[in-house]
Protein backbone atom coordinates (compact mmCIF):
# COMPACT_ATOMS: atom_id res chain seq x y z
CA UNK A 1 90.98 114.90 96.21
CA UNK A 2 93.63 115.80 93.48
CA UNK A 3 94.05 113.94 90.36
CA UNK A 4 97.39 112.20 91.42
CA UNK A 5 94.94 110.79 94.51
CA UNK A 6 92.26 109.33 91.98
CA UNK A 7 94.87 107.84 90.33
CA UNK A 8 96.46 106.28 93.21
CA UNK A 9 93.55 104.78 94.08
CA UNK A 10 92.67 103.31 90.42
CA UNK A 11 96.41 102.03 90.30
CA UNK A 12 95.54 100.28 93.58
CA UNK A 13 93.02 98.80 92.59
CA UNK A 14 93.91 97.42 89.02
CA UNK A 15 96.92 96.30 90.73
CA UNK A 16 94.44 94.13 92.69
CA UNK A 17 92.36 92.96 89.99
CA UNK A 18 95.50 91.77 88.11
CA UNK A 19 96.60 89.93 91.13
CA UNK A 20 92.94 88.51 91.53
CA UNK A 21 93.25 87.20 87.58
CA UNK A 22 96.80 86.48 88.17
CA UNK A 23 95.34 83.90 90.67
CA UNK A 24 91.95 82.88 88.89
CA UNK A 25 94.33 81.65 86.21
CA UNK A 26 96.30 79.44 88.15
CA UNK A 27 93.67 77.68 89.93
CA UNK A 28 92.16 77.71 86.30
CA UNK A 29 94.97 75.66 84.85
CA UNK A 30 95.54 73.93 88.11
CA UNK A 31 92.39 72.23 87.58
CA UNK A 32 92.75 71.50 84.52
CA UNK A 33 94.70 67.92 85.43
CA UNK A 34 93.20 66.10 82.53
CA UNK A 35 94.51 68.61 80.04
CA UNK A 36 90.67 69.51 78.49
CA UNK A 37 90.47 71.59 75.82
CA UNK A 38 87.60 73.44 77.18
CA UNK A 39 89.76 73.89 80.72
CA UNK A 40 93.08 75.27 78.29
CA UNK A 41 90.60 78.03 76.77
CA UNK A 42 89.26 79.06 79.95
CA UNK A 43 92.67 79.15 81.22
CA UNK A 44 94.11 80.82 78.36
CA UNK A 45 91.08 83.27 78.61
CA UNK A 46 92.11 84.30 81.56
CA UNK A 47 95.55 85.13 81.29
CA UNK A 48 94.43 87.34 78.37
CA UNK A 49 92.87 89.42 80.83
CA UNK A 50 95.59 89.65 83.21
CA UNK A 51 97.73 90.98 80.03
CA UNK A 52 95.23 93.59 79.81
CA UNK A 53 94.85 94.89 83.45
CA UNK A 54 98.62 94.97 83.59
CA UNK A 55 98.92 97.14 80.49
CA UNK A 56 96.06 99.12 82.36
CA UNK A 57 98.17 99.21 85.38
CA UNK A 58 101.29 100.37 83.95
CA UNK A 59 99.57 103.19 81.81
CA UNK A 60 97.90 104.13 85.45
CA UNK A 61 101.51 104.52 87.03
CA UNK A 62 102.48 106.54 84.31
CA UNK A 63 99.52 108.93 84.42
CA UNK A 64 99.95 108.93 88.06
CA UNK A 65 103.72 109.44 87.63
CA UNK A 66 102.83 112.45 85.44
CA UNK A 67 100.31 113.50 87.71
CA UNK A 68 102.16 113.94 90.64
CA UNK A 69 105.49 115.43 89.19
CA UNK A 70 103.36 118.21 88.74
C-alpha cells in the first residue's frame, strides 16, 4: 500500500471520529436540560476534542493531498 493509501485511510477515519465527537457533544449538551455546571464542562470538553480531530483531519488531507500529487 502507498503512502497516499495509508493516508486515505487515516483521513477516513479521523473524519469519523470527528463526526462520532461531533455527535457525543450534542447529546452531551442535549442532556444537559437543567443547565449543570458539571453537564456544560463535559460538554464543553467535548467539543474541545472535536476542534482537535478536525485540525488532525485537515493536516491529514493535506499530507494526503501532497502525497498523492506526487
Amino acid at each position: 500500500m502507498t503512502l497516499a493509501g495509508v493516508l486515505f485511510v487515516l483521513v477516513i477515519l479521523s473524519g469519523l471520529a470527528t463526526l462520532g465527537m461531533l455527535f457525543a457533544g450534542l447529546i452531551s449538551m442535549s442532556r444537559n436540560v437543567e443547565g449543570s455546571v458539571e453537564g456544560g464542562r463535559r460538554s464543553n470538553h467535548l467539543m474541545w476534542w472535536r476542534v482537535r480531530l478536525q485540525f488532525l483531519t485537515i493536516i491529514l488531507i493535506l499530507l494526503w493531498y501532497v502525497a498523492s500529487r506526487s
